[in-house]
Protein backbone atom coordinates (compact mmCIF):
# COMPACT_ATOMS: atom_id res chain seq x y z
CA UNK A 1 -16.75 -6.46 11.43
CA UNK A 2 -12.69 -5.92 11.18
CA UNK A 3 -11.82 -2.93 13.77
CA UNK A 4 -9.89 -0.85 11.25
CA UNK A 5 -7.08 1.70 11.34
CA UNK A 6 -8.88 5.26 9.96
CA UNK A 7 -8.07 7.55 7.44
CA UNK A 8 -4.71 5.83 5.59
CA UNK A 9 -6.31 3.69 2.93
CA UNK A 10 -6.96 6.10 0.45
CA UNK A 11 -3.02 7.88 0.53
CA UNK A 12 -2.08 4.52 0.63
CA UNK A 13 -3.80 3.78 -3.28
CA UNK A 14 -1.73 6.56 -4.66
CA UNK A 15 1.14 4.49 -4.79
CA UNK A 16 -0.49 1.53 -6.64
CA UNK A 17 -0.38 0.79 -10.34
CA UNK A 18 -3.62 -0.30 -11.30
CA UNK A 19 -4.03 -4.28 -11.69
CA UNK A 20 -6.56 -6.45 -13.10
CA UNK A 21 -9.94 -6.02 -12.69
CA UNK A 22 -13.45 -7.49 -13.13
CA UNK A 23 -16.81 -5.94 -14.15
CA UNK A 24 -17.74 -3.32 -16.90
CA UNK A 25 -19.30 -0.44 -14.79
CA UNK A 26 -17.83 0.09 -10.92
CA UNK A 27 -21.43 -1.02 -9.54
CA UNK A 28 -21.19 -4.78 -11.41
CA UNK A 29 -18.18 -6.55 -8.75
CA UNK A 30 -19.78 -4.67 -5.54
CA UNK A 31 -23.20 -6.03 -6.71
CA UNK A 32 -21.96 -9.35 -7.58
CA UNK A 33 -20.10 -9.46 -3.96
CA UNK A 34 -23.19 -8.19 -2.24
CA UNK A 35 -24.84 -11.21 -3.62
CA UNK A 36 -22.41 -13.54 -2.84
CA UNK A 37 -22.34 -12.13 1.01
CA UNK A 38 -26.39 -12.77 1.24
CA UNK A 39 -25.66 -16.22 -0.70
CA UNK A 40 -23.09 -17.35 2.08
CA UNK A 41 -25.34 -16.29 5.20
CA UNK A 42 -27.83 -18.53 4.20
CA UNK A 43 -25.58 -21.16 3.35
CA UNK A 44 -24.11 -20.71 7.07
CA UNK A 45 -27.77 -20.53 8.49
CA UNK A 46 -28.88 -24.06 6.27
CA UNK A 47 -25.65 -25.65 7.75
CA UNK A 48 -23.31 -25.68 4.36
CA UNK A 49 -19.79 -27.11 5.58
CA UNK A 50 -17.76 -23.98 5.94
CA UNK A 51 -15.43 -25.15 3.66
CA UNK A 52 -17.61 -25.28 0.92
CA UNK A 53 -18.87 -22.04 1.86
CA UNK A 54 -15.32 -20.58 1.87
CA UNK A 55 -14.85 -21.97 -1.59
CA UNK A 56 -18.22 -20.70 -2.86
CA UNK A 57 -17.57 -17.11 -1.45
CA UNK A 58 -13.73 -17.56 -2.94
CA UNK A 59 -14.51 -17.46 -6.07
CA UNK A 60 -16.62 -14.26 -5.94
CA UNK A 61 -13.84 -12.55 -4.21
CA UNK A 62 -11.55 -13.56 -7.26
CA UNK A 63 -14.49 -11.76 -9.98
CA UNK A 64 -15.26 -9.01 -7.49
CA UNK A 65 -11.74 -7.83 -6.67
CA UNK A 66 -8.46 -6.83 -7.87
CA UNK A 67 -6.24 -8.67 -5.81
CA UNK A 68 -2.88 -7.74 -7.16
CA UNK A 69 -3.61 -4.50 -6.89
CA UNK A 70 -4.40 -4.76 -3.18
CA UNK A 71 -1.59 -6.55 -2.24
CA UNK A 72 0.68 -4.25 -3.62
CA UNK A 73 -0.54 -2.14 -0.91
CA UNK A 74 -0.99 -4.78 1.80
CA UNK A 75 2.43 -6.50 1.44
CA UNK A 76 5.41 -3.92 -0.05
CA UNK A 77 7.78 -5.73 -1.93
CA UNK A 78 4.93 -8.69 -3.49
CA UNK A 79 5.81 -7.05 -6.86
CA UNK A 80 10.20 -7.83 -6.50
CA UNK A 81 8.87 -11.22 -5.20
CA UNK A 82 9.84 -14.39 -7.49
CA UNK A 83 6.55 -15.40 -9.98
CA UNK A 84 6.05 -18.30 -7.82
CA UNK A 85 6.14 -16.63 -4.35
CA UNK A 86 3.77 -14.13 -5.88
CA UNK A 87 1.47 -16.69 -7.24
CA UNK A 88 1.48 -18.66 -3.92
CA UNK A 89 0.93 -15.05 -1.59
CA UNK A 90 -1.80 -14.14 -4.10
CA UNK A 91 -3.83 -17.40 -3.73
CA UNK A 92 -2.96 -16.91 0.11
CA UNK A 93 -4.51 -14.08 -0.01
CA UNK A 94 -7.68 -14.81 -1.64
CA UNK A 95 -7.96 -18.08 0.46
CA UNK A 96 -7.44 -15.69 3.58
CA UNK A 97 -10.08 -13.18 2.39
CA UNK A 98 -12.60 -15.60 1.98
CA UNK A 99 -12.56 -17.17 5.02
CA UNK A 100 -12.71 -13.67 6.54
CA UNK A 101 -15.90 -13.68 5.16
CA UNK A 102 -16.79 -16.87 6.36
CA UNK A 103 -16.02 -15.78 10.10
CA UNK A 104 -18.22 -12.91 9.74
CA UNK A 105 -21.19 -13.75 8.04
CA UNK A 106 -22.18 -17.00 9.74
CA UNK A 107 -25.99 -16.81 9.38
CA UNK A 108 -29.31 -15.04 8.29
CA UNK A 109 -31.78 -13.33 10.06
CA UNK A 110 -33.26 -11.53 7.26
CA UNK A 111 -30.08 -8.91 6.29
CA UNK A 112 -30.35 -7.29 2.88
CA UNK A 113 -27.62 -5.16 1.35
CA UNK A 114 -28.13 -1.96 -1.14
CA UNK A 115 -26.16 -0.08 -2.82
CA UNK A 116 -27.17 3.83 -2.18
CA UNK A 117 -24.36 5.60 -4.34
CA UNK A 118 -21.68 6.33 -6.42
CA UNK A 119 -18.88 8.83 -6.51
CA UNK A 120 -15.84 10.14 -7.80
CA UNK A 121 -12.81 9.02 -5.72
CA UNK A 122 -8.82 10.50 -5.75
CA UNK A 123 -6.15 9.28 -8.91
CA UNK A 124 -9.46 7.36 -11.32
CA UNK A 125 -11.05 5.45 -8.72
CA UNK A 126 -14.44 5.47 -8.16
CA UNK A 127 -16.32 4.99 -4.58
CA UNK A 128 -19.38 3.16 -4.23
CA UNK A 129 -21.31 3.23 -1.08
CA UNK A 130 -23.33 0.65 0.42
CA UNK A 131 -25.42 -0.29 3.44
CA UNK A 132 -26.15 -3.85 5.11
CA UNK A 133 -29.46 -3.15 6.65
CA UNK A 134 -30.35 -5.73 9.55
CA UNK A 135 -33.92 -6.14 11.18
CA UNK A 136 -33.68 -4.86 14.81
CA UNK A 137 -30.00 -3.25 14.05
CA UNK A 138 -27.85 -0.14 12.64
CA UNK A 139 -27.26 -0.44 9.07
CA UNK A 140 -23.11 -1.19 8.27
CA UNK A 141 -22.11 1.46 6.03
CA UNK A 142 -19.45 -0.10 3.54
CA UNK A 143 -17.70 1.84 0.84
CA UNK A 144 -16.06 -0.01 -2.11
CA UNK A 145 -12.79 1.85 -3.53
CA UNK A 146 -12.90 0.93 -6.93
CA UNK A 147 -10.27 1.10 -10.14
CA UNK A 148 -10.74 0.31 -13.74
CA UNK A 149 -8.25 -1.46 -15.72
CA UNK A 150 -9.15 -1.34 -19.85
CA UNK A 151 -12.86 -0.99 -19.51
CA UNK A 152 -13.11 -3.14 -16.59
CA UNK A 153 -13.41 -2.56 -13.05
CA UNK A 154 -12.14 -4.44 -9.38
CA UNK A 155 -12.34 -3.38 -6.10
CA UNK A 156 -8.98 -2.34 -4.15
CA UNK A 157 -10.17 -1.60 -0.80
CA UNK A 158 -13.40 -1.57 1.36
CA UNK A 159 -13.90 1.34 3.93
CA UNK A 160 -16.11 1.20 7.22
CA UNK A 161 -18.01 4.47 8.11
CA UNK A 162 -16.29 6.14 4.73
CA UNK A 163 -13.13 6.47 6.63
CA UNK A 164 -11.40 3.24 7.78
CA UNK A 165 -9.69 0.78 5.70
CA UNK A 166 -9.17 -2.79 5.78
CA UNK A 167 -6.41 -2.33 3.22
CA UNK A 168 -4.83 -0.33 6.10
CA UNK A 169 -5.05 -2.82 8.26
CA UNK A 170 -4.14 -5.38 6.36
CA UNK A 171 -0.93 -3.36 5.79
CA UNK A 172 -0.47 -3.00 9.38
CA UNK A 173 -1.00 -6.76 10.43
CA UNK A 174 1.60 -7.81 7.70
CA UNK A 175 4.56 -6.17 8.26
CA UNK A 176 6.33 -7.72 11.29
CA UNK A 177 5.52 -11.35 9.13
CA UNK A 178 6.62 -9.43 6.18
CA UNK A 179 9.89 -8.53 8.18
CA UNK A 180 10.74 -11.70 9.90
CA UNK A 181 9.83 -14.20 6.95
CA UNK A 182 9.70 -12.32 3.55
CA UNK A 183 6.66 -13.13 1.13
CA UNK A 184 6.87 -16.96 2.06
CA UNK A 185 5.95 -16.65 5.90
CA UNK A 186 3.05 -14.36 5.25
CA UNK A 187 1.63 -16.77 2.46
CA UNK A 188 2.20 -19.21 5.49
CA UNK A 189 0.67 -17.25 7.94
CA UNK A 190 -2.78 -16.20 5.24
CA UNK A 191 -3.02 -19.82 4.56
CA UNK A 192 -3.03 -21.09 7.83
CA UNK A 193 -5.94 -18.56 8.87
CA UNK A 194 -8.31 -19.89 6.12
CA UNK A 195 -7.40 -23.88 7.81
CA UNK A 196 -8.32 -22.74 10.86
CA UNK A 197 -11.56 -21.44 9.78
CA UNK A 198 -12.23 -24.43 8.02
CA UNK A 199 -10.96 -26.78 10.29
């Protein structure tokens, strides 16, 4: 798992607008992504290409988050960014997060995931907690910061141990690129992790 910088990803979602999002009830994307994890271990473990793995687990990433809304966080200035740079960082972004999963989930030994609650979080999102239970190990605790948009809801952030954030993180490891290069050298930079993981 990601070693993540604690306690800023929830101050960090006060300053985000709320973007487009995916499921009716804040369980639906976390389930749906839950699923998707389990489906790409055993694809890893029967030998699917990662490539077509990444693209598989891609695509669930897409329904089961809100990426705009993330990446308002992750990378300041994505929303004063021309329509195409924005387009291009967002698929960056989506290619990048998917071959995150990729890395880590590289094969089955009999892991199941459950979902073991829900809660209220700060400024309408909602928390939903998680564990990935794995024979012979600790469970992972994952909880999925959630936010609906018209009825419909996408994740924004995931925390380890109820404290640390990849948002934060991802905040963190973006800003020098964000400094040096603008929007265009991180979309670069996101794209050329998923190649490498593919390659």
């Amino acid at each position: 798992m990601i070693a993540f910088i604690t306690r800023t990803a929830l101050c960090l979602l006060l300053i985000v607008t709320a973007g487009a999002a995916h499921a009716d009830r804040p369980g639906d994307p976390v389930s749906r992504l839950n699923d998707g994890i389990l489906t790409l271990m055993r694809a890893a473990e029967s030998g699917v290409p990662a490539e077509a793995r990444l693209r598989d687990v891609e695509s669930v990433i897409r329904e089961s988050f809100d990426l705009e809304t993330s990446l308002r966080v992750a990378a300041p200035g994505y929303d004063r960014a021309p329509e195409p740079e924005r387009r291009a960082l967002l698929d960056a972004f989506a290619r990048r997060s998917a071959a995150q999963y990729v890395s880590r989930f590289d094969g089955y030994s009999g892991e199941t995931i459950e979902i073991t609650g829900e809660r209220t979080g700060p400024r309408n999102t909602t928390l939903v907690e998680t564990r990935l239970l794995r024979p012979g190990g600790n469970p992972v605790v994952l909880t999925y910061v959630l936010r609906e948009t018209e009825g419909r809801w996408g994740i924004v952030d995931v925390l380890l141990n109820g404290s640390v954030s990849q948002l934060a993180v991802q905040r963190s490891d973006f800003a020098a690129t964000l400094r040096s290069g603008g929007i265009p050298a991180l979309t670069r930079e996101l794209n050329a992790y998923a190649d490498g993981v593919t390659g």
